[in-house]
N, C-alpha and C. Protein backbone atom coordinates (compact mmCIF):
# COMPACT_ATOMS: atom_id res chain seq x y z
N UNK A 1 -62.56 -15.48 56.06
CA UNK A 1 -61.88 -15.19 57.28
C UNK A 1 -61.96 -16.36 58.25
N UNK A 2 -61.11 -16.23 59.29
CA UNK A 2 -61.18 -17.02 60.30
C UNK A 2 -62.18 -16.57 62.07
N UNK A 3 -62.90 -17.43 62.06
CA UNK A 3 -63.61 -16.99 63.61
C UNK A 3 -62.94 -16.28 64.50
N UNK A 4 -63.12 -15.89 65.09
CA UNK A 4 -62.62 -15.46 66.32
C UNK A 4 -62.26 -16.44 67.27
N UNK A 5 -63.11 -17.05 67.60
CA UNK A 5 -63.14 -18.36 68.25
C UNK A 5 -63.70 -19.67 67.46
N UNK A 6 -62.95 -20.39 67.55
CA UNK A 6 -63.47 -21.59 66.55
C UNK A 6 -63.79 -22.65 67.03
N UNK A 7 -64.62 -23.04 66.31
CA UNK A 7 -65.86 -23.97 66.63
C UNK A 7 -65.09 -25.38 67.07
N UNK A 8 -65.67 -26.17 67.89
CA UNK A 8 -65.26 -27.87 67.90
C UNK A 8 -65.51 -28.61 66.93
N UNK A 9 -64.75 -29.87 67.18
CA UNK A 9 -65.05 -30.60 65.59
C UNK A 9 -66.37 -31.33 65.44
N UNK A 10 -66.81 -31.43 63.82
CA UNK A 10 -67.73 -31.42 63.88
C UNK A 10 -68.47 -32.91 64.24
N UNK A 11 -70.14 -32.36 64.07
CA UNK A 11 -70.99 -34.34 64.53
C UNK A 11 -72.20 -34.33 63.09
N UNK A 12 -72.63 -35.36 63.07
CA UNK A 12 -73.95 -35.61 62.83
C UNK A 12 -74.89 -35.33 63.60
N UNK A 13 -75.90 -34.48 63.30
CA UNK A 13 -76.98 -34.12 63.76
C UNK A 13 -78.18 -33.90 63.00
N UNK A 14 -79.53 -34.05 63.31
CA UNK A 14 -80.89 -33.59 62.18
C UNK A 14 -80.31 -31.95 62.00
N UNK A 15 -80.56 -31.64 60.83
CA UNK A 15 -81.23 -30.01 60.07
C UNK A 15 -82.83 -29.80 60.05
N UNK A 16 -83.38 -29.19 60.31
CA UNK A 16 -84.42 -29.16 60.26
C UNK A 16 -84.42 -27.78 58.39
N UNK A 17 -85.49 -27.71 57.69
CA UNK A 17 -85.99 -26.90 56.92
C UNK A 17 -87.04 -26.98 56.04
N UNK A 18 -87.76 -26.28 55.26
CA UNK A 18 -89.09 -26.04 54.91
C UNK A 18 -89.63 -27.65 54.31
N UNK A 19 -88.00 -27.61 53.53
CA UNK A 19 -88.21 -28.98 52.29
C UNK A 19 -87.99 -30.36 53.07
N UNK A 20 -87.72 -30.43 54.84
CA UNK A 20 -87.49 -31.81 55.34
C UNK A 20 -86.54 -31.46 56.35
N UNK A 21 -86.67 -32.60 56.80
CA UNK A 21 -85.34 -32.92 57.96
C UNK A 21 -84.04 -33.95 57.23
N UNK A 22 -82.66 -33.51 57.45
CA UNK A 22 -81.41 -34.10 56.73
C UNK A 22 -80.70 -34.37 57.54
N UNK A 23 -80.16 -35.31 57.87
CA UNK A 23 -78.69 -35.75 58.96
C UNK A 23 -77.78 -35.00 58.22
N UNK A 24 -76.84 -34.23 58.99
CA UNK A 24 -75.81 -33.59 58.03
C UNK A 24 -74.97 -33.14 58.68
N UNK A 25 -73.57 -32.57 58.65
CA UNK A 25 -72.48 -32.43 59.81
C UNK A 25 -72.54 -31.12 60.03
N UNK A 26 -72.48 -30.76 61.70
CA UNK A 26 -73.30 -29.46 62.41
C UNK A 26 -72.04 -29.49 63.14
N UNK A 27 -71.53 -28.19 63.12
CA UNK A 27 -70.39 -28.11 64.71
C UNK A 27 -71.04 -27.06 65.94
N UNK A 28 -70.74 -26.20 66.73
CA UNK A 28 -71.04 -26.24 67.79
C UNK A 28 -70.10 -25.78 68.47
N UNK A 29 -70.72 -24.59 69.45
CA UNK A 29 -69.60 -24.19 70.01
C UNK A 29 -70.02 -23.44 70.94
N UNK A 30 -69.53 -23.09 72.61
CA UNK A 30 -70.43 -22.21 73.52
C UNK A 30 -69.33 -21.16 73.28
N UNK A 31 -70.04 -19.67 73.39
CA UNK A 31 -69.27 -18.71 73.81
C UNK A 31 -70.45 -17.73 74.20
N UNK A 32 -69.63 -16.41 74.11
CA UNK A 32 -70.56 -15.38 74.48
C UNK A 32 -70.58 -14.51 73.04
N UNK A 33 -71.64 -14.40 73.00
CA UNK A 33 -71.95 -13.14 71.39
C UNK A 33 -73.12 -12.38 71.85
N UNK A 34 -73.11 -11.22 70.86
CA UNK A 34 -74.02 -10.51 70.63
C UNK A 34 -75.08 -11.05 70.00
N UNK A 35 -76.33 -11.04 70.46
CA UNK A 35 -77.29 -11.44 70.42
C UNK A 35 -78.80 -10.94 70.65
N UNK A 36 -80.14 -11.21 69.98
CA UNK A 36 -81.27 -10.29 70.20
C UNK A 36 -82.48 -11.12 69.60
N UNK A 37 -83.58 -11.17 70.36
CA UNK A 37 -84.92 -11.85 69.88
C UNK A 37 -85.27 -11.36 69.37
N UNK A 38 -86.05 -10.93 68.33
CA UNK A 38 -86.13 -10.19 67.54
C UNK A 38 -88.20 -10.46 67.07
N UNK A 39 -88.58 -9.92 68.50
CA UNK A 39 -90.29 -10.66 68.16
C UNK A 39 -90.89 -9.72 66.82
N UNK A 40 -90.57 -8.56 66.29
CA UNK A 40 -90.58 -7.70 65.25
C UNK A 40 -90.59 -8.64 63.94
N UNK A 41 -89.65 -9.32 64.13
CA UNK A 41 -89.23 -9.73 62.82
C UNK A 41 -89.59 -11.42 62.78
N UNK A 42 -89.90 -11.69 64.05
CA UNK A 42 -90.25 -13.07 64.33
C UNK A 42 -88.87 -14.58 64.23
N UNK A 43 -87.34 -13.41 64.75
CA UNK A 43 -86.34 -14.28 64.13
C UNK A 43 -85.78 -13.96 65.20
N UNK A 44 -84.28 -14.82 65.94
CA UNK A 44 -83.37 -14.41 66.86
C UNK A 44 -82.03 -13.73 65.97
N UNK A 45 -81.02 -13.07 65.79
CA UNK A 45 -80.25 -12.95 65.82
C UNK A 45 -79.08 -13.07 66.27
N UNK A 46 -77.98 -13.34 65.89
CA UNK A 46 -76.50 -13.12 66.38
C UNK A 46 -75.22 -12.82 65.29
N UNK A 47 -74.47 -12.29 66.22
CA UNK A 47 -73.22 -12.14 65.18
C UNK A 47 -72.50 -12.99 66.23
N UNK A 48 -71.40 -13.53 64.86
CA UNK A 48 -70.20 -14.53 65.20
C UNK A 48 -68.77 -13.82 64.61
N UNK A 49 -67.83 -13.34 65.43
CA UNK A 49 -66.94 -11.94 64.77
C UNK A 49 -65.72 -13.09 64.37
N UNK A 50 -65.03 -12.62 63.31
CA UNK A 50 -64.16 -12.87 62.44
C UNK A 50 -63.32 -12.72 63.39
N UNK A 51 -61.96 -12.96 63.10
CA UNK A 51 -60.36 -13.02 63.85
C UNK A 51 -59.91 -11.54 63.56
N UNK A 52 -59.62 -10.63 64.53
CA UNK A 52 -59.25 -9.65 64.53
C UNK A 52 -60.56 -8.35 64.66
N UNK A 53 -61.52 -8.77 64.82
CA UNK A 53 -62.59 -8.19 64.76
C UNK A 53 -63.02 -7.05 64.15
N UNK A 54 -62.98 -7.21 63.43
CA UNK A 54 -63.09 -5.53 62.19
C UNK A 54 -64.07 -6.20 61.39
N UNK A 55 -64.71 -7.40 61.57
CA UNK A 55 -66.03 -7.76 60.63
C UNK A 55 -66.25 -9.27 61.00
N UNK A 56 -68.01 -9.21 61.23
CA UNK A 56 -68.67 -10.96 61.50
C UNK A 56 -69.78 -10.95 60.86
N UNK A 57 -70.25 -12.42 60.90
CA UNK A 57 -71.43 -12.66 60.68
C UNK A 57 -72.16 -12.39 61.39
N UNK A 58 -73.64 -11.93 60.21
CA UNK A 58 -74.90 -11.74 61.23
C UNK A 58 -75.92 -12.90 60.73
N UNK A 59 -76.01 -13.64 61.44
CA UNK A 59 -76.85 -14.55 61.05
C UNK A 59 -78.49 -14.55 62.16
N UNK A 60 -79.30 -14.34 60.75
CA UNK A 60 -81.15 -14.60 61.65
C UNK A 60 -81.87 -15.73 61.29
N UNK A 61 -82.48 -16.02 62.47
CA UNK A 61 -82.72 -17.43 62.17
C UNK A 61 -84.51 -17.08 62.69
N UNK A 62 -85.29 -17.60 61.20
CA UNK A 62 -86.47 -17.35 61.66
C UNK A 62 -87.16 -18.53 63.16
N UNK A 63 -87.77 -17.75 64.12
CA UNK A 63 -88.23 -18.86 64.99
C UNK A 63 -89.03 -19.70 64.72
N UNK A 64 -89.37 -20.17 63.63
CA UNK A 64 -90.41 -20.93 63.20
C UNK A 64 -89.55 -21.87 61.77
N UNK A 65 -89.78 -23.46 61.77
CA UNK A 65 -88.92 -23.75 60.64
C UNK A 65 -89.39 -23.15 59.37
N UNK A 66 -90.80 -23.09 59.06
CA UNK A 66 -91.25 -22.42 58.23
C UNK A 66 -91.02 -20.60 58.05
N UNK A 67 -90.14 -20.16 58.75
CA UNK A 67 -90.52 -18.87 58.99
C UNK A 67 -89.92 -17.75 57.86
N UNK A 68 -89.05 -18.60 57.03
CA UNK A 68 -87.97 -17.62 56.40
C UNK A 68 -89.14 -16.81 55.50
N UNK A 69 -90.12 -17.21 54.57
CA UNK A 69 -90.74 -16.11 54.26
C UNK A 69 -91.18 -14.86 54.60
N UNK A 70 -92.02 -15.11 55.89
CA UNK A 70 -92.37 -14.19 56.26
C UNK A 70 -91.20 -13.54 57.07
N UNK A 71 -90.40 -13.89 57.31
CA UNK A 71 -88.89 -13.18 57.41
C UNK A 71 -88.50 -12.10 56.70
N UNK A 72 -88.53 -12.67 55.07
CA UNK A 72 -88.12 -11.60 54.08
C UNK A 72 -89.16 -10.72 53.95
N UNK A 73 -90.40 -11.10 53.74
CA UNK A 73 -91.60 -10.45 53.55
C UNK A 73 -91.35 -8.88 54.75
N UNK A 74 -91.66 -9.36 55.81
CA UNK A 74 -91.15 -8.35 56.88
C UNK A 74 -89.71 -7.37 56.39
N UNK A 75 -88.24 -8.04 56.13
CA UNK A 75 -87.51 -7.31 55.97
C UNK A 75 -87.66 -6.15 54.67
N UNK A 76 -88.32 -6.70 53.69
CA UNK A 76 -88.57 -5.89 52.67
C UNK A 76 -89.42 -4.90 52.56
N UNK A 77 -90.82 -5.15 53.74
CA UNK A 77 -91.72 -4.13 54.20
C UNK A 77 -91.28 -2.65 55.01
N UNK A 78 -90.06 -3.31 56.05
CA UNK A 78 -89.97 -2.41 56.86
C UNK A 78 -88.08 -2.85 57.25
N UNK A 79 -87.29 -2.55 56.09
CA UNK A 79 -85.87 -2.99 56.64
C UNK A 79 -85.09 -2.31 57.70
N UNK A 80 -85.30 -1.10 58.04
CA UNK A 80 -85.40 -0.67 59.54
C UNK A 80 -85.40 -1.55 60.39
N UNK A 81 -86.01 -2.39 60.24
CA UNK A 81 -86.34 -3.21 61.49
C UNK A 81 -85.09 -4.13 61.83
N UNK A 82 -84.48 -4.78 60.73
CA UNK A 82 -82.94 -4.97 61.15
C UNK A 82 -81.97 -4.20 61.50
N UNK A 83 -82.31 -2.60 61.38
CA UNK A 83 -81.02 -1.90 62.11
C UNK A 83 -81.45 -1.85 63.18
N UNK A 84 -82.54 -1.93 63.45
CA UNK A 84 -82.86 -1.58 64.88
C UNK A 84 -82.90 -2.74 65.53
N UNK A 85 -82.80 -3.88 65.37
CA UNK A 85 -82.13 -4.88 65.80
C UNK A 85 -81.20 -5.53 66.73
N UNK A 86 -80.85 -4.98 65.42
CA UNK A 86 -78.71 -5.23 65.50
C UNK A 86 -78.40 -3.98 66.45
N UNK A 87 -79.30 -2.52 66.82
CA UNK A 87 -78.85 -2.11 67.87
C UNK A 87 -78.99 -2.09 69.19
N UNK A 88 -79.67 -3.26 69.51
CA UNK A 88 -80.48 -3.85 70.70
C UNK A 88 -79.78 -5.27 70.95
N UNK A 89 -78.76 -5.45 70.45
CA UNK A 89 -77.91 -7.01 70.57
C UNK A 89 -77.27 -6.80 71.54
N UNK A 90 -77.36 -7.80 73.10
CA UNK A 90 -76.87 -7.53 74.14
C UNK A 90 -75.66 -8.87 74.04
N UNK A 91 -74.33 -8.91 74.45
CA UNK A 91 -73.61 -9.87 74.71
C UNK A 91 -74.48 -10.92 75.82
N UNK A 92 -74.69 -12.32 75.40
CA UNK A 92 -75.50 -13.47 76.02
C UNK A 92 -74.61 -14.78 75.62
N UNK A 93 -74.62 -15.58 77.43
CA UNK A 93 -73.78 -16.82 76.41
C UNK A 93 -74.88 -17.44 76.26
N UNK A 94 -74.22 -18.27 74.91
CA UNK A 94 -75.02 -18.91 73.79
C UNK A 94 -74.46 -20.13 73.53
N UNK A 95 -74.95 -21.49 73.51
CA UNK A 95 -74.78 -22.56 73.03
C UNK A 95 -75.18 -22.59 71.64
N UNK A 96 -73.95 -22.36 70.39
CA UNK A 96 -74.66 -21.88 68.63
C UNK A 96 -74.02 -23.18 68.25
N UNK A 97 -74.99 -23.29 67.78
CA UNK A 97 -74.96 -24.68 67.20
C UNK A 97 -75.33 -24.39 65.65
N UNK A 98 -74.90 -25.35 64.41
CA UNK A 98 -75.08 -24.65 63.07
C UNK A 98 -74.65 -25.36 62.10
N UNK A 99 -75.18 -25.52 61.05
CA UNK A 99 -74.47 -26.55 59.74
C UNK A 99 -72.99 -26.39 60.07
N UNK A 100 -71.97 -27.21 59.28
CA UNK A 100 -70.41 -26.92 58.33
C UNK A 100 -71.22 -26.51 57.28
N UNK A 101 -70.29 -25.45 57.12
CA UNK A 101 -70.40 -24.94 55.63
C UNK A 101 -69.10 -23.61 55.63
N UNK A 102 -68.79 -23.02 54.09
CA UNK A 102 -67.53 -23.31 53.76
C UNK A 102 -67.92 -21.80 52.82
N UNK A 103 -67.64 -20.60 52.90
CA UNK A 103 -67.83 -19.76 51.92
C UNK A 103 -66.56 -19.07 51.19
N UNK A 104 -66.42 -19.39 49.81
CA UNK A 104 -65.41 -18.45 48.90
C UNK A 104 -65.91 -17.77 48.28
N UNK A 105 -65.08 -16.47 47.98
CA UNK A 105 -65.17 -15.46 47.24
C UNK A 105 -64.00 -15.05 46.31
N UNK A 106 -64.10 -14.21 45.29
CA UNK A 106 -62.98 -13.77 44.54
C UNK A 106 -63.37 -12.21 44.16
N UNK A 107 -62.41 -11.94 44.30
CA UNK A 107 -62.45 -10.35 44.08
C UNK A 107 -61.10 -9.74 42.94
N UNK A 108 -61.79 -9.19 41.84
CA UNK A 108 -60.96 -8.90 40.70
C UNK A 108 -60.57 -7.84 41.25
N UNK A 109 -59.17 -7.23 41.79
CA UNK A 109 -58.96 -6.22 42.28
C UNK A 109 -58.75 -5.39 41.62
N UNK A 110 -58.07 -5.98 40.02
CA UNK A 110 -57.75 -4.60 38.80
C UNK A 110 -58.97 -3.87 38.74
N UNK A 111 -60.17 -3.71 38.76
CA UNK A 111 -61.13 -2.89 38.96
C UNK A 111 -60.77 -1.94 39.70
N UNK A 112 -60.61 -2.36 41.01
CA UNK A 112 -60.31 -1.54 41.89
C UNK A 112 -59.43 -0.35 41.44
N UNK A 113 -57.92 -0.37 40.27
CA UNK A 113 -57.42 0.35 39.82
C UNK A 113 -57.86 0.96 38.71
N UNK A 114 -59.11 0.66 38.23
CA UNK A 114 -59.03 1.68 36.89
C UNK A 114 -59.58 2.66 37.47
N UNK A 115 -59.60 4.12 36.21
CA UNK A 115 -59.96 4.87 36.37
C UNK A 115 -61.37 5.33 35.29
C-alpha cells in the first residue's frame, strides 16, 4: 500500500542495532500519529496508516538498542500486553524517522475460490 502521508526523500544516516552501527538510507517525516510508551513492554509504539485508511503499520521499537529480546520474551509471556497498548495510543506529533525499506507480497487468490 501507499502511506497516507508520504515520507520526504530520502538521506544517509547511522542505524543503530544489536550487530553494529550501518550508514544506510533513512527517510523521515513529521506528522501526527497514534502513538504510546509502552514502559510494560519496555518499547514505544506507533502506527503509520496506509492511503485510505482501512489498515497501517504498527511498528515497536524496543527503547533500548539491545532491547528486541526481551521485547519478544515479554510479548510471548503476556501478549495482552500489546492489545492493551495499542488501546492507550493517543494521537502525538512525532518526528518518525526510519530505514527505506520496500515490502512485497503475493497472494494466490485461486485458493481463495476453492471449495
Amino acid at each position: 500500500g501507499t502511506w497516507r502521508e508520504q515520507f520526504k526523500s530520502t538521506f544517509m544516516d547511522d542505524f543503530y542495532s544489536p550487530s553494529g552501527t550501518r550508514h544506510i538510507q533513512m527517510m523521515s517525516r513529521q506528522g501526527t500519529y497514534k502513538h504510546y510508551q509502552c514502559d510494560d513492554l519496555n518499547a514505544q509504539i506507533v502506527e503509520i496508516p496506509y492511503e485510505g485508511e482501512q489498515s497501517a503499520m504498527i511498528i515497536v521499537l524496543p527503547y533500548s538498542t539491545n532491547g528486541l529480546p526481551g521485547l519478544l520474551r515479554a510479548l510471548k509471556l503476556a501478549p495482552e500486553l500489546l492489545n492493551e497498548a495499542l488501546e492507550k495510543m493517543k494521537k502525538t506529533d512525532l518526528i518518525l524517522t526510519m530505514p527505506k525499506f520496500k515490502i512485497e507480497s503475493q497472494l494466490d487468490i485461486s485458493t481463495l475460490y476453492k471449495k
